[in-house]
Protein backbone atom coordinates (compact mmCIF):
# COMPACT_ATOMS: atom_id res chain seq x y z
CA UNK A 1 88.70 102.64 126.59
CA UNK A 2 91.42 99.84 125.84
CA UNK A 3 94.88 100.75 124.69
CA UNK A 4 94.11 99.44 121.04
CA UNK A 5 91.14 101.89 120.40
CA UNK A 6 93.14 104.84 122.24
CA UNK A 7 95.58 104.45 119.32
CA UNK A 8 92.42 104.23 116.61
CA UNK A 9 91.96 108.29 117.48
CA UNK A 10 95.52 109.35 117.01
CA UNK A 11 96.68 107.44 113.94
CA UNK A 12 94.90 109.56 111.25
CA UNK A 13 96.98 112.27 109.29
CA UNK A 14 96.23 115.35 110.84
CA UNK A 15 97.30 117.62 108.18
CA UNK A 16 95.87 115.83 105.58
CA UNK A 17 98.94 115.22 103.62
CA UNK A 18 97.79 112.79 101.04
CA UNK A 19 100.85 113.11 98.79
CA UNK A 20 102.69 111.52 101.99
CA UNK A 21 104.03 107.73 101.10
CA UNK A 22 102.19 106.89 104.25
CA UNK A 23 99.24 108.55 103.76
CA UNK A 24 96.40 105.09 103.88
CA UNK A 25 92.85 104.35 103.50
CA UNK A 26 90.49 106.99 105.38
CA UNK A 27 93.85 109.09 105.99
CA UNK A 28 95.40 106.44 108.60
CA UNK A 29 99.34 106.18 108.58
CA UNK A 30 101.10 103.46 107.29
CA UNK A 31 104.40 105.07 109.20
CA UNK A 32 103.17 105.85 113.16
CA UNK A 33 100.48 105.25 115.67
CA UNK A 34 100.53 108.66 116.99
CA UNK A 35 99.92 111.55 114.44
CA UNK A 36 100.09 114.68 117.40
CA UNK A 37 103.35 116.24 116.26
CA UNK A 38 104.05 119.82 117.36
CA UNK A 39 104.70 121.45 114.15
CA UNK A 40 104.94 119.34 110.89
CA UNK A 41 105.04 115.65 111.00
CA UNK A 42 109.00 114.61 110.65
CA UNK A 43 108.00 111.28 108.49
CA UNK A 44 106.66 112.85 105.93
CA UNK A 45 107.91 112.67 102.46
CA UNK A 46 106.21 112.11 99.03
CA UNK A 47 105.94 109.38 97.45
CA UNK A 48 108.54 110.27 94.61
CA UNK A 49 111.25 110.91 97.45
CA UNK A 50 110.31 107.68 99.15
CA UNK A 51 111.00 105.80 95.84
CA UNK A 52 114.24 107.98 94.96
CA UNK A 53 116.09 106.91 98.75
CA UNK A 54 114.78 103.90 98.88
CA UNK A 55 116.88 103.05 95.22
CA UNK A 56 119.96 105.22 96.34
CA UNK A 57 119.81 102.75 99.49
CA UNK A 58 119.70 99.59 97.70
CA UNK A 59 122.27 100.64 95.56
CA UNK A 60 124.71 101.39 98.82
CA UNK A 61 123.95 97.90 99.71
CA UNK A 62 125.27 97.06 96.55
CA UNK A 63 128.04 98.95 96.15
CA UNK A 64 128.89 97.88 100.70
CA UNK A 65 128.25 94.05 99.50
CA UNK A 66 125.56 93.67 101.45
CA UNK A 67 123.44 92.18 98.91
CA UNK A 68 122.08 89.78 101.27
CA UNK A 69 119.78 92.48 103.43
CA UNK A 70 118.24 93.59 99.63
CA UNK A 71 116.83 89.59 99.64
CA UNK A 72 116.16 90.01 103.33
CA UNK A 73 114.44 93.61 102.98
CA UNK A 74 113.13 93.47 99.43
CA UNK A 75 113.67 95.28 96.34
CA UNK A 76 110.13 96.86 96.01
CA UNK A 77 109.55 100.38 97.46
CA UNK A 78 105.92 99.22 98.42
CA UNK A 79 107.65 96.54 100.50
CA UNK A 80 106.34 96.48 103.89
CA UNK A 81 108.49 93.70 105.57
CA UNK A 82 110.78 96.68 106.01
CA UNK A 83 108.41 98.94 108.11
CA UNK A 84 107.34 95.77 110.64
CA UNK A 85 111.37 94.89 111.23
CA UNK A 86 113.06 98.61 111.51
């Protein structure tokens, strides 16, 4: 088995958490490649509390004058240049 399919078995949501902000399509997550926590998974928040921190965030930039990371980063909660550069 190559490395890429390895991954393909452990990147569904275990404990079916679809009110997660990473929950995907056929329960894959958006968030990690490997879904075997012991105990509940530490990235998971709803989709409400994504959208709430990701605002307060922005408006730290704001307040820090760091506007220039909101361009860089995007203003959108859904946006997912974020989750390929952290």
């Amino acid at each position: 088995m190559n490395v890429k399919n390895q991954f393909r078995l452990t990147d569904k949501c275990l404990k079916g958490r679809t009110d997660c902000f990473g929950y995907g399509i056929g329960g894959v997550c958006k968030v990690v490649t490997d879904t075997r926590f012991n105990g509940p998974c530490p990235f998971f928040k709803t989709t409400k509390q994504r959208a709430e921190e990701h605002a307060q965030t922005l408006d730290k930039l704001e307040r820090e004058g760091k506007g220039h990371l909101i361009s860089k980063y995007g203003v959108d909660n859904e946006h997912y240049k974020v989750w390929r550069e952290i």
